[in-house]
PDB file of N, CA and C in Angstrom:
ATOM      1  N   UNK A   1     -14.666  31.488   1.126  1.00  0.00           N
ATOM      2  CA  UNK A   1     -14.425  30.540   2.200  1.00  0.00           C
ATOM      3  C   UNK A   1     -15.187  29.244   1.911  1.00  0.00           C
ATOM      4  N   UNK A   2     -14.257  27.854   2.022  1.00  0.00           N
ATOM      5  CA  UNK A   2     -15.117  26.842   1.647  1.00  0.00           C
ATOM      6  C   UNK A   2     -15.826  26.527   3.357  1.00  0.00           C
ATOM      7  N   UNK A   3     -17.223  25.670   2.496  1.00  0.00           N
ATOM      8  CA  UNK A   3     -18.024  25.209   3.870  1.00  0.00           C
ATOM      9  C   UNK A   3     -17.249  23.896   4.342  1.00  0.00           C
ATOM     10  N   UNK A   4     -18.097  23.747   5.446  1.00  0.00           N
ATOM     11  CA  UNK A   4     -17.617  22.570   6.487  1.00  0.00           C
ATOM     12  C   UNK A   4     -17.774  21.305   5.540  1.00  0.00           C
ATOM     13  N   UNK A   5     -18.472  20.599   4.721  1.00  0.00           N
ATOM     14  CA  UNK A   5     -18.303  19.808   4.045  1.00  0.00           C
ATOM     15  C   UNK A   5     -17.974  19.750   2.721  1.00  0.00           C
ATOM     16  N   UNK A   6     -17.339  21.236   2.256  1.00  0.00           N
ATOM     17  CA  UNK A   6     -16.363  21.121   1.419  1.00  0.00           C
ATOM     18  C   UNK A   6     -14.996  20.818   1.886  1.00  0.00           C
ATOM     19  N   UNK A   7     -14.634  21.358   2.912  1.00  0.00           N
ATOM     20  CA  UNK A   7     -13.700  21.301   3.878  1.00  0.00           C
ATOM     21  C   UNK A   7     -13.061  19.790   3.957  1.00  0.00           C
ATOM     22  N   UNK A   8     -14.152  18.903   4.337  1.00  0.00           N
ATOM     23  CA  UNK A   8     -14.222  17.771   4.280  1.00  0.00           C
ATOM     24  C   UNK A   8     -13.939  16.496   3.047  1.00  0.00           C
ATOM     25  N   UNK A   9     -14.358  17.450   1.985  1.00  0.00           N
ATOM     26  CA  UNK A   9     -13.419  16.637   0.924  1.00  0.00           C
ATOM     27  C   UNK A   9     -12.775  16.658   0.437  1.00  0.00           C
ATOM     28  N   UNK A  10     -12.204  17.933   0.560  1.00  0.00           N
ATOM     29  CA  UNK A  10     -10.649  18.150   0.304  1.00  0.00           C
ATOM     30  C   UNK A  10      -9.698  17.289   1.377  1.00  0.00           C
ATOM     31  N   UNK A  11      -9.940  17.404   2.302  1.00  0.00           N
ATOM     32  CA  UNK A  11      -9.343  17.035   3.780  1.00  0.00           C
ATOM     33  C   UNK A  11      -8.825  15.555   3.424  1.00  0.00           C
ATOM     34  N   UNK A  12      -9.491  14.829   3.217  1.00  0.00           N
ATOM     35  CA  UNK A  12      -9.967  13.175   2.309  1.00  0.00           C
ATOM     36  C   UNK A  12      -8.619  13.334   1.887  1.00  0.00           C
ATOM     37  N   UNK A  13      -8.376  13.739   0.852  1.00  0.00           N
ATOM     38  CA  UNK A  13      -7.502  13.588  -0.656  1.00  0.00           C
ATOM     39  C   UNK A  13      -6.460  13.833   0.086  1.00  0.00           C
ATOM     40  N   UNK A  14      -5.990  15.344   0.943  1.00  0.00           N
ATOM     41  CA  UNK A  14      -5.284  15.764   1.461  1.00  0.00           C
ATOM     42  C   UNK A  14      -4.445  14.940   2.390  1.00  0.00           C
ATOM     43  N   UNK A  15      -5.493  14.766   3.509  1.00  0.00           N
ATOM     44  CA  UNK A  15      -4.660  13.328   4.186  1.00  0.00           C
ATOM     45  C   UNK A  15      -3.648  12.187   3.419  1.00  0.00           C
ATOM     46  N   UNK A  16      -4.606  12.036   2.440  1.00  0.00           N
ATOM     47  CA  UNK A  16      -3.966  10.101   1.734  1.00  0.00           C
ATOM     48  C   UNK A  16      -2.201  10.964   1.165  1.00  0.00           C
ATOM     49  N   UNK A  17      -2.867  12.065   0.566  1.00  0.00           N
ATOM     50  CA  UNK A  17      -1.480  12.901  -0.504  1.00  0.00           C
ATOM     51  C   UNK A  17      -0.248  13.131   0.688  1.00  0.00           C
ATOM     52  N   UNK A  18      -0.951  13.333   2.008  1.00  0.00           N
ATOM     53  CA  UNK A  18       0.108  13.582   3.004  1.00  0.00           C
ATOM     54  C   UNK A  18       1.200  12.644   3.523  1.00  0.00           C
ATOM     55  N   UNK A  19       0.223  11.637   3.562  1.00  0.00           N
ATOM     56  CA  UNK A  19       0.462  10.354   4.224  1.00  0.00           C
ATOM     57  C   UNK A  19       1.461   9.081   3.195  1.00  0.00           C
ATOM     58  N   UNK A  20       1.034   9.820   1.812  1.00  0.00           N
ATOM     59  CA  UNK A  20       1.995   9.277   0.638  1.00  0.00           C
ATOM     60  C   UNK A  20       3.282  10.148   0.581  1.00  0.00           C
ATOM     61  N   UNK A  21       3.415  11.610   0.675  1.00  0.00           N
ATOM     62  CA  UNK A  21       4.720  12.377   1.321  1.00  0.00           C
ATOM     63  C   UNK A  21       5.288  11.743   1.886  1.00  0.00           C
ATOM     64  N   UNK A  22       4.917  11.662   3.022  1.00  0.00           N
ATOM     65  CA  UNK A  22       5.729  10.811   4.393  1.00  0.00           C
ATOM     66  C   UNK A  22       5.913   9.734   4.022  1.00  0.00           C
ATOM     67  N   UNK A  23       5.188   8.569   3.208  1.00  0.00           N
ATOM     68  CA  UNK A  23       6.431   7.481   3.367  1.00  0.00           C
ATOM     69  C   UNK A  23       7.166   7.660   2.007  1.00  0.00           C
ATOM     70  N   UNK A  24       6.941   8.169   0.916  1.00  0.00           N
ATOM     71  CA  UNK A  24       7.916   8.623  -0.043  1.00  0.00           C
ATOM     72  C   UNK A  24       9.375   8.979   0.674  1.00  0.00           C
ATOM     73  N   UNK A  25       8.930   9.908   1.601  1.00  0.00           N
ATOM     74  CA  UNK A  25       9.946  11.025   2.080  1.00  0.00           C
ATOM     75  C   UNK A  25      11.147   9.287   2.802  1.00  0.00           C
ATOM     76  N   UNK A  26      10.045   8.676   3.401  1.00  0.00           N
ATOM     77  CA  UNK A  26      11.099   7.719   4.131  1.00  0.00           C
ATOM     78  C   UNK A  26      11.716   6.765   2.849  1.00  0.00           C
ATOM     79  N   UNK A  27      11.189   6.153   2.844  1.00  0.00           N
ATOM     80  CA  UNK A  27      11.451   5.086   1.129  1.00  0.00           C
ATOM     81  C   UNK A  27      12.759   5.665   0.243  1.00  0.00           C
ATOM     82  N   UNK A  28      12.190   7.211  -0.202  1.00  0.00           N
ATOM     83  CA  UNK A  28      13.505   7.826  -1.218  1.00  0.00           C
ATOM     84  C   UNK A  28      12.624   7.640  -2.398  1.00  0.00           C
ATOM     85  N   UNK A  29      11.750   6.274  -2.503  1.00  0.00           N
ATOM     86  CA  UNK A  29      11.136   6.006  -4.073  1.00  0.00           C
ATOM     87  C   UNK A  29      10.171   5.313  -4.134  1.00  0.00           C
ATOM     88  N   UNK A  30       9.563   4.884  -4.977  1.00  0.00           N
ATOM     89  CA  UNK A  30       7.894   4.425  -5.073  1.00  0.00           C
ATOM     90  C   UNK A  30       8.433   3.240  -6.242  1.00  0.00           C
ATOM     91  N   UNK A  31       7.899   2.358  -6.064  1.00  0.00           N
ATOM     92  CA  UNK A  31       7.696   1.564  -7.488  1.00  0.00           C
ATOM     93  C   UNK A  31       6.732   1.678  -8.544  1.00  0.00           C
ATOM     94  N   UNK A  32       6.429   0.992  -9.421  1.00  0.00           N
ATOM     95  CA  UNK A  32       5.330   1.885 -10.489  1.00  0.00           C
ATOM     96  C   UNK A  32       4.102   1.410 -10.090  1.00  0.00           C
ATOM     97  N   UNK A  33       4.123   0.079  -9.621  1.00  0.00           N
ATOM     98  CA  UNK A  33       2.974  -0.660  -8.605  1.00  0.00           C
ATOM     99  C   UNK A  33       2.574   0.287  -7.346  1.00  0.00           C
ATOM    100  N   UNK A  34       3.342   0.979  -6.795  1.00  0.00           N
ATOM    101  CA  UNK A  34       2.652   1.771  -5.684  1.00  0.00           C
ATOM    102  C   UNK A  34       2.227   2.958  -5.883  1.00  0.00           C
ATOM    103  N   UNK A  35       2.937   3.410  -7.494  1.00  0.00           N
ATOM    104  CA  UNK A  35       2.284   4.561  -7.994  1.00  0.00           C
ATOM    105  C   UNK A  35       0.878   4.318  -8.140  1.00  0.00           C
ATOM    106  N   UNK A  36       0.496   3.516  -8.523  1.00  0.00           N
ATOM    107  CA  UNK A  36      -0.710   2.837  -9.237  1.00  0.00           C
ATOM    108  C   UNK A  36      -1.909   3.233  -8.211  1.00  0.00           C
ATOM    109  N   UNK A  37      -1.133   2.025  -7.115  1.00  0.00           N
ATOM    110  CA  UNK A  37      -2.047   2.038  -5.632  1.00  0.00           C
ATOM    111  C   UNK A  37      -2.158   3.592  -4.773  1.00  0.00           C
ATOM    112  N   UNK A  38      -1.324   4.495  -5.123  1.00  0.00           N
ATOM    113  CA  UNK A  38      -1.693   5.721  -4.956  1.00  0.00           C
ATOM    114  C   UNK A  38      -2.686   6.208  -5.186  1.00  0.00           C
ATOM    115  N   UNK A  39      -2.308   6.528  -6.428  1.00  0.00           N
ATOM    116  CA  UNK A  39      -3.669   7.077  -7.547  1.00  0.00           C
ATOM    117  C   UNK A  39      -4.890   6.438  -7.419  1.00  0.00           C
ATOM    118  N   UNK A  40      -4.617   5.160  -6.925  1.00  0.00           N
ATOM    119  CA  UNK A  40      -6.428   4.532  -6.570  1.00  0.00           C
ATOM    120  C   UNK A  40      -6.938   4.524  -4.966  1.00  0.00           C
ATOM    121  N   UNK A  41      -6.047   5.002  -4.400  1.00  0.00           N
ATOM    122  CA  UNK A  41      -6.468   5.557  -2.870  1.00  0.00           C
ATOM    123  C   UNK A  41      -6.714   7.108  -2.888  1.00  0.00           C
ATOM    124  N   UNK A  42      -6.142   7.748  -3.315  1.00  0.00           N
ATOM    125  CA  UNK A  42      -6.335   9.428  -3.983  1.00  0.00           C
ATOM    126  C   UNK A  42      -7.642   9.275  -4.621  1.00  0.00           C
ATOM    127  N   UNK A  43      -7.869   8.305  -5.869  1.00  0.00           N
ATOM    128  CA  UNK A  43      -9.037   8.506  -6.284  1.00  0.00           C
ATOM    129  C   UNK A  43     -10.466   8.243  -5.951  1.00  0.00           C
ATOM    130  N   UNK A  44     -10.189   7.275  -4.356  1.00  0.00           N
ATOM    131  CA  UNK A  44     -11.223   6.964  -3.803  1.00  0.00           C
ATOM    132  C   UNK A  44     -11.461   7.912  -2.854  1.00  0.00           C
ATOM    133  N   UNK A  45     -10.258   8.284  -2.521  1.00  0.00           N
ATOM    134  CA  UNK A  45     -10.689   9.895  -1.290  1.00  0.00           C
ATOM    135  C   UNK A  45     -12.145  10.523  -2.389  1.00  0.00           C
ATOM    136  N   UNK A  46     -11.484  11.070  -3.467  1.00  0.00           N
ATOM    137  CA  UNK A  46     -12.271  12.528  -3.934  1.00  0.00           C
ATOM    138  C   UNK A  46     -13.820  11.706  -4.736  1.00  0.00           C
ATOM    139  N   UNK A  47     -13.530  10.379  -4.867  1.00  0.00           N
ATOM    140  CA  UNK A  47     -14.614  10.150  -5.536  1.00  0.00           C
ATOM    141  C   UNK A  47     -15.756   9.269  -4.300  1.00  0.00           C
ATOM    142  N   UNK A  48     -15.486   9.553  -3.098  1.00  0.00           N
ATOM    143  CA  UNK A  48     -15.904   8.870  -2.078  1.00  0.00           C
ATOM    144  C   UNK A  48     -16.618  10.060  -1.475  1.00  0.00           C
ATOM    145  N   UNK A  49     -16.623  11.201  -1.603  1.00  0.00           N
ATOM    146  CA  UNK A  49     -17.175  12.461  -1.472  1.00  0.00           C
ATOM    147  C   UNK A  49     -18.028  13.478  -2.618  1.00  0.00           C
ATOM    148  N   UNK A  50     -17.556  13.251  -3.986  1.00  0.00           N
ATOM    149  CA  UNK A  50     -18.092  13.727  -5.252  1.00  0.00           C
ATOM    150  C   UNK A  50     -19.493  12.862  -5.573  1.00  0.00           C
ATOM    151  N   UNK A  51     -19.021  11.936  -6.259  1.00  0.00           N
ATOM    152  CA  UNK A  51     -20.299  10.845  -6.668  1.00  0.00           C
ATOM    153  C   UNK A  51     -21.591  10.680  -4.883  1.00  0.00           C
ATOM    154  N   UNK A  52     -22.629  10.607  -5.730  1.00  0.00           N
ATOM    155  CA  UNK A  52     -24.028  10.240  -5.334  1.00  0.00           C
ATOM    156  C   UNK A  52     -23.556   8.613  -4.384  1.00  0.00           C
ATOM    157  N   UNK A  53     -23.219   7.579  -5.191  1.00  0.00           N
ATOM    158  CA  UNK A  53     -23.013   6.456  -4.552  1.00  0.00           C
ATOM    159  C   UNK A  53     -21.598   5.852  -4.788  1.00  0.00           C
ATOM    160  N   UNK A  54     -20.873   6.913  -4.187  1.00  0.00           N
ATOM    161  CA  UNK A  54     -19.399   6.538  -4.481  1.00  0.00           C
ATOM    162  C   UNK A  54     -18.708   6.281  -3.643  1.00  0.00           C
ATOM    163  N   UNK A  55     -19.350   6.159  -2.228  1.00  0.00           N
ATOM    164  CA  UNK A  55     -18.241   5.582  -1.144  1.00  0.00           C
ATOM    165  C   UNK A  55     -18.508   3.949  -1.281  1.00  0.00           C
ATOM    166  N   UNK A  56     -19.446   3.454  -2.262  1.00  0.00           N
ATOM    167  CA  UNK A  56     -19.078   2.045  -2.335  1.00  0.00           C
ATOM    168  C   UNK A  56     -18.093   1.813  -3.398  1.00  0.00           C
ATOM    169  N   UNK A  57     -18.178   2.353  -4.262  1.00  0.00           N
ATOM    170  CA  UNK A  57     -16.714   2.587  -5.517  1.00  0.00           C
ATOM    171  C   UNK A  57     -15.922   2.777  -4.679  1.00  0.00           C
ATOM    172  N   UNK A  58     -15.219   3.491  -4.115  1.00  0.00           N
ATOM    173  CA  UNK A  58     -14.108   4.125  -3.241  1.00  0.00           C
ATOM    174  C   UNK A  58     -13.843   2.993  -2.228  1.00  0.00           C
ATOM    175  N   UNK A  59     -14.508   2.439  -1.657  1.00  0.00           N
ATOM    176  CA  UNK A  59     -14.707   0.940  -1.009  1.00  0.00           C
ATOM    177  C   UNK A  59     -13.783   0.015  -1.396  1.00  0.00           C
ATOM    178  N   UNK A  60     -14.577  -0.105  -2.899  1.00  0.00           N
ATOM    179  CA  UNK A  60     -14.341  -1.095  -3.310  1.00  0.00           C
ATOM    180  C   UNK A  60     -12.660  -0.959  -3.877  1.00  0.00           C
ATOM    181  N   UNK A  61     -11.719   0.432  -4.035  1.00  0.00           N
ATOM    182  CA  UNK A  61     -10.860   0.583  -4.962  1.00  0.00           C
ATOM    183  C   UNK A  61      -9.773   0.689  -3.696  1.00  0.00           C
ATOM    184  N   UNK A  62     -10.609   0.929  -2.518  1.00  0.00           N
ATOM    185  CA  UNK A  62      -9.416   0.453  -0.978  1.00  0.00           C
ATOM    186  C   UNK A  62      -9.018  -1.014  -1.264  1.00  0.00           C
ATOM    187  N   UNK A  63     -10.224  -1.191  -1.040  1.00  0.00           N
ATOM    188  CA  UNK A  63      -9.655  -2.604  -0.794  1.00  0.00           C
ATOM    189  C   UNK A  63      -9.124  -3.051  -1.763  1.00  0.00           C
ATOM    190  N   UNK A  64      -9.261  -3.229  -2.686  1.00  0.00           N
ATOM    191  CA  UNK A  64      -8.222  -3.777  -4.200  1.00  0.00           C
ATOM    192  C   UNK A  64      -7.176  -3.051  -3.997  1.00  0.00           C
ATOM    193  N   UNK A  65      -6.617  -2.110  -3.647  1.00  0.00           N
ATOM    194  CA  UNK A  65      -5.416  -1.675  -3.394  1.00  0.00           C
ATOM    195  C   UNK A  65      -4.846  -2.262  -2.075  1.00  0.00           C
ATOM    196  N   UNK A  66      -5.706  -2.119  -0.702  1.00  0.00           N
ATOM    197  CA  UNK A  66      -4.847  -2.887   0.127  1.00  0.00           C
ATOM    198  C   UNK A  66      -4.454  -4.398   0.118  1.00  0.00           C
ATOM    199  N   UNK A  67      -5.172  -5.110  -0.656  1.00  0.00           N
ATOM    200  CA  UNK A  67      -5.349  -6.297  -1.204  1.00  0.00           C
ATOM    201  C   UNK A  67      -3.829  -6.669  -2.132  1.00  0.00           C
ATOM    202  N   UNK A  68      -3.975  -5.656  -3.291  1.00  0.00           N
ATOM    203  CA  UNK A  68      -3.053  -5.927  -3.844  1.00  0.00           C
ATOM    204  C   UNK A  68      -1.918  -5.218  -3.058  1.00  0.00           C
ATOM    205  N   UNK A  69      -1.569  -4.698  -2.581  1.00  0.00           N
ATOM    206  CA  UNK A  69      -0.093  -4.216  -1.465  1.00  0.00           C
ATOM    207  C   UNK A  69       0.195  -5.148  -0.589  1.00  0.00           C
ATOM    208  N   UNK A  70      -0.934  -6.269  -0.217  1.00  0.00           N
ATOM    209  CA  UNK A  70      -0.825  -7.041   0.658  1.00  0.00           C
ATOM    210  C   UNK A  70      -0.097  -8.388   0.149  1.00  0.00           C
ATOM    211  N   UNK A  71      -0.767  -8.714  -0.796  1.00  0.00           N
ATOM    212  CA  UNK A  71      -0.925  -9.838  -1.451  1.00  0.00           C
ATOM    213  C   UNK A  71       0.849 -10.445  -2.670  1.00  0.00           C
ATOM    214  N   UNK A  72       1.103  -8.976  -2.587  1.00  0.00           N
ATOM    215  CA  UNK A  72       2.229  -8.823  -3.706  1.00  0.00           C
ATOM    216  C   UNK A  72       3.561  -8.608  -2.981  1.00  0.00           C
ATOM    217  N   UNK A  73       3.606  -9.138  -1.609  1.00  0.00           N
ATOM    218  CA  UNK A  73       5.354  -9.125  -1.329  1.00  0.00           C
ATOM    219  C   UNK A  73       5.690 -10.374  -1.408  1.00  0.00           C
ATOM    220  N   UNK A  74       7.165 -10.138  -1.509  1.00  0.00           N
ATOM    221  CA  UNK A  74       8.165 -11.404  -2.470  1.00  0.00           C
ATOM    222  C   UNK A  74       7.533 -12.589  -1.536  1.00  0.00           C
ATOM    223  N   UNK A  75       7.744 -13.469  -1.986  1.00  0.00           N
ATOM    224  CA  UNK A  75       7.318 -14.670  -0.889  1.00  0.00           C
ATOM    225  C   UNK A  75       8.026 -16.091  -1.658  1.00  0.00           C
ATOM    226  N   UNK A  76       8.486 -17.004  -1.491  1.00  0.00           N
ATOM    227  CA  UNK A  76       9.826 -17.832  -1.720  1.00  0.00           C
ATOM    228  C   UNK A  76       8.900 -19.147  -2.158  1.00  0.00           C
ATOM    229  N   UNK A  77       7.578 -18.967  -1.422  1.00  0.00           N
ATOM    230  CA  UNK A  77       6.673 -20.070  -2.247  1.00  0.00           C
ATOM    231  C   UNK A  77       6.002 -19.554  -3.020  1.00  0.00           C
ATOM    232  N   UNK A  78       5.925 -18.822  -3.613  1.00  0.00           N
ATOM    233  CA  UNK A  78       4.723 -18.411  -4.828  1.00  0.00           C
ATOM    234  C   UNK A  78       5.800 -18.421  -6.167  1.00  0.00           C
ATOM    235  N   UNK A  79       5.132 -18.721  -7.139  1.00  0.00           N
ATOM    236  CA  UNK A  79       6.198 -18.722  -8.311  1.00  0.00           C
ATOM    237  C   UNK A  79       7.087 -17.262  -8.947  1.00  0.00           C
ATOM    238  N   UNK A  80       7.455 -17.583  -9.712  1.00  0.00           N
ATOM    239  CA  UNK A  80       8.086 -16.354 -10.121  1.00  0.00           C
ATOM    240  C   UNK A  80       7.433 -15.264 -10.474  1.00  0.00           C
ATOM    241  N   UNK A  81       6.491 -15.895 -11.402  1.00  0.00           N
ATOM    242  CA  UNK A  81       5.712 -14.625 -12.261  1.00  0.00           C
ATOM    243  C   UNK A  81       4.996 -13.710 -11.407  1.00  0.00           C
ATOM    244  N   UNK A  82       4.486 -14.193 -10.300  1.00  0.00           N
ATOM    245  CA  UNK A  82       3.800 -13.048  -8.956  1.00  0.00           C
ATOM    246  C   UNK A  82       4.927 -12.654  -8.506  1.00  0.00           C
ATOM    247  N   UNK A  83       5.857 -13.089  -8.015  1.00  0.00           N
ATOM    248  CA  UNK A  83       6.796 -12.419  -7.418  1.00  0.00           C
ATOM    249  C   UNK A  83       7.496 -11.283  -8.445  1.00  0.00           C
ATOM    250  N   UNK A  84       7.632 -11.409  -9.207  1.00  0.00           N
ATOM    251  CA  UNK A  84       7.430  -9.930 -10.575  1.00  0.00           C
ATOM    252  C   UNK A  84       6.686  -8.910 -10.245  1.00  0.00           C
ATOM    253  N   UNK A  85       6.155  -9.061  -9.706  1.00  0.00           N
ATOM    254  CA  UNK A  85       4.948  -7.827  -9.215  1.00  0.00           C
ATOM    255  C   UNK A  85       5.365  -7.184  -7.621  1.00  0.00           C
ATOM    256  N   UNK A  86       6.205  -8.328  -7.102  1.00  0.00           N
ATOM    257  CA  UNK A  86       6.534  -7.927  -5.773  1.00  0.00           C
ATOM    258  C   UNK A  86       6.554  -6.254  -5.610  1.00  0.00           C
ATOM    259  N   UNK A  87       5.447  -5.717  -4.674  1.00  0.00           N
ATOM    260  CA  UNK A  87       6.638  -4.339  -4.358  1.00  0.00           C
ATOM    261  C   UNK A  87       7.346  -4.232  -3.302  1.00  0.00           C
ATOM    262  N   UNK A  88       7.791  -4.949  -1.935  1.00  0.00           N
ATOM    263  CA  UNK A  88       8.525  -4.818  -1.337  1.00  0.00           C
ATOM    264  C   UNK A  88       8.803  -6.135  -0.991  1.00  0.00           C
ATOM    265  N   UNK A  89      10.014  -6.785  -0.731  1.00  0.00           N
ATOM    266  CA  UNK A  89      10.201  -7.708   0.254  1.00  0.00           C
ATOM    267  C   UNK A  89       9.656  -7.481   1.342  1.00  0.00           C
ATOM    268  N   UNK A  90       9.415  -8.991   2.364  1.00  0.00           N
ATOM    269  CA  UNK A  90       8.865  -8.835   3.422  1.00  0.00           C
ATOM    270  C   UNK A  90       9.827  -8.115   4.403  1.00  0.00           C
ATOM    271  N   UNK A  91       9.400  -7.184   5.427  1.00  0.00           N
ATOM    272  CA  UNK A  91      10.335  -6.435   6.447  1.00  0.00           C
ATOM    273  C   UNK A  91      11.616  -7.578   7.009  1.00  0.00           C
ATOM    274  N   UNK A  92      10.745  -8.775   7.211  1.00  0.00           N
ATOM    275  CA  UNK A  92      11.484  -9.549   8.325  1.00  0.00           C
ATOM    276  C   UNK A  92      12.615 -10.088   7.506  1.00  0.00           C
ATOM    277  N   UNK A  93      12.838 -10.175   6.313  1.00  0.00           N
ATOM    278  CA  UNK A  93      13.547 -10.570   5.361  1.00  0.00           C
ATOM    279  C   UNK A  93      14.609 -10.078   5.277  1.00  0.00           C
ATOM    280  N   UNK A  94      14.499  -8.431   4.975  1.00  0.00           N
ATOM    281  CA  UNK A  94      15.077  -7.829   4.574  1.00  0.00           C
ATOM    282  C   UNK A  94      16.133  -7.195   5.533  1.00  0.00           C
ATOM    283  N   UNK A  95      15.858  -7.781   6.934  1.00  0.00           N
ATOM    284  CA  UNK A  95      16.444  -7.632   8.434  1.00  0.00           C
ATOM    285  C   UNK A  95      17.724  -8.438   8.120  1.00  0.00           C
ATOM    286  N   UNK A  96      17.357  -9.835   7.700  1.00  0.00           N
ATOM    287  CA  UNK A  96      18.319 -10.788   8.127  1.00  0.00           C
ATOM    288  C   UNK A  96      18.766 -11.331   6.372  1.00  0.00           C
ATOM    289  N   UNK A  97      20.242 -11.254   7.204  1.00  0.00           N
ATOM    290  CA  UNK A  97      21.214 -11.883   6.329  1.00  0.00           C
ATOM    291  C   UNK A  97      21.083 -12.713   5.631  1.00  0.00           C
ATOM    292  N   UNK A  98      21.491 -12.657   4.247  1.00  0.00           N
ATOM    293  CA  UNK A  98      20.818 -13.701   2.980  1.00  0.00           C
ATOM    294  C   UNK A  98      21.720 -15.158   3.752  1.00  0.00           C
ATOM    295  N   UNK A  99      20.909 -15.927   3.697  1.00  0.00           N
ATOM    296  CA  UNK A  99      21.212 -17.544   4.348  1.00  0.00           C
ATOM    297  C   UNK A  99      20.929 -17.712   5.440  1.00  0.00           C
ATOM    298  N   UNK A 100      20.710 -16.803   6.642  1.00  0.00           N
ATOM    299  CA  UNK A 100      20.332 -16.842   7.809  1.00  0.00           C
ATOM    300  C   UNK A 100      18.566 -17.182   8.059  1.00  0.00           C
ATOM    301  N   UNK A 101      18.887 -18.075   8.707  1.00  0.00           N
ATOM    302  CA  UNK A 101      17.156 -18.179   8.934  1.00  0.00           C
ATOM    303  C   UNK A 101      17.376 -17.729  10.497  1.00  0.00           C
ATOM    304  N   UNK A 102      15.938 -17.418  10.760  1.00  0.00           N
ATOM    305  CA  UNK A 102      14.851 -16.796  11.651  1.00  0.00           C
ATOM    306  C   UNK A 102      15.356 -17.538  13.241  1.00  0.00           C
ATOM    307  N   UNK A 103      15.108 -18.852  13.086  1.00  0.00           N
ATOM    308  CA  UNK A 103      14.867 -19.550  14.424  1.00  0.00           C
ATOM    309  C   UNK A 103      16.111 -20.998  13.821  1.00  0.00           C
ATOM    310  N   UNK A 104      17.398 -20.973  13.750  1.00  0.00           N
ATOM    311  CA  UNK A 104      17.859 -21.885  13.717  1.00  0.00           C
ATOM    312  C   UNK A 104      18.101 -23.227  14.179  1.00  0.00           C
ATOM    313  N   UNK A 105      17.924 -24.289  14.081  1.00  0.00           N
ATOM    314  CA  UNK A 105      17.809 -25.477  14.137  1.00  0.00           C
ATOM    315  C   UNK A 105      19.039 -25.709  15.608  1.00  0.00           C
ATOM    316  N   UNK A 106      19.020 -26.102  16.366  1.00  0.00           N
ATOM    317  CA  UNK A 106      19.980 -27.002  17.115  1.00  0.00           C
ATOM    318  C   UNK A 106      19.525 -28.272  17.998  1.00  0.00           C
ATOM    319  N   UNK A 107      20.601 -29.307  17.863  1.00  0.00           N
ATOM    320  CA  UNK A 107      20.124 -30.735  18.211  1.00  0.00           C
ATOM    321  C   UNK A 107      20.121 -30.886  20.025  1.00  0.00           C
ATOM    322  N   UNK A 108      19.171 -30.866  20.726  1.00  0.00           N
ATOM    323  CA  UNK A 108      18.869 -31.524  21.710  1.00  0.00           C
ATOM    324  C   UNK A 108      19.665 -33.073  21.906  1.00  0.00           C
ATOM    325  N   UNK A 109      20.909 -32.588  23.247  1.00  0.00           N
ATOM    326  CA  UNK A 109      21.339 -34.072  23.764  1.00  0.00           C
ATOM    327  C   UNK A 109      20.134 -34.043  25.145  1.00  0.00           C
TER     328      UNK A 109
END
């Protein structure tokens, strides 16, 4: 029988692995960029509990992952070569019809 704070770091890993199921399961597919950002949220679970001073590593490998998930959707002003990296279009984008903008223009008599 594992103890209460073994329990606990399995639990870690377990969650993130769960929580990557579920939106896999919704998605259908992952890009190789979110594979990436997986594996470095997985690896901050178990190494955020293993290592002596590793919840600042594990810290530090969140945030560079939410950073980069954040930082890397398509965006119409950034040049091409970042947008290469895109992994998702933005939601609101992907709502509306290619040519349609958001809040259309009409002239005030």
């Amino acid at each position: 029988m594992l103890s209460a704070g073994e329990q606990r770091r399995y639990a870690a890993a377990l969650c993130v692995m769960v929580a990557v199921a579920g939106f896999y399961g919704v998605t259908g597919k992952l890009k190789a960029q979110e594979w990436t950002l997986v594996v470095m949220v997985i690896a901050a679970a178990i190494v955020s509990n293993v290592a002596q001073h590793g919840r600042r590593f594990a810290a530090l490998l969140i945030i560079v992952a939410t950073a980069f998930n954040l930082l890397t959707y398509t965006s119409f002003g950034l040049p091409d070569a970042v947008n290469a990296l895109a992994t998702r279009p933005l939601s609101v984008r992907r709502l509306l019809p290619d040519g349609d903008g958001l809040f259309p223009t009409t002239a005030i008599c």
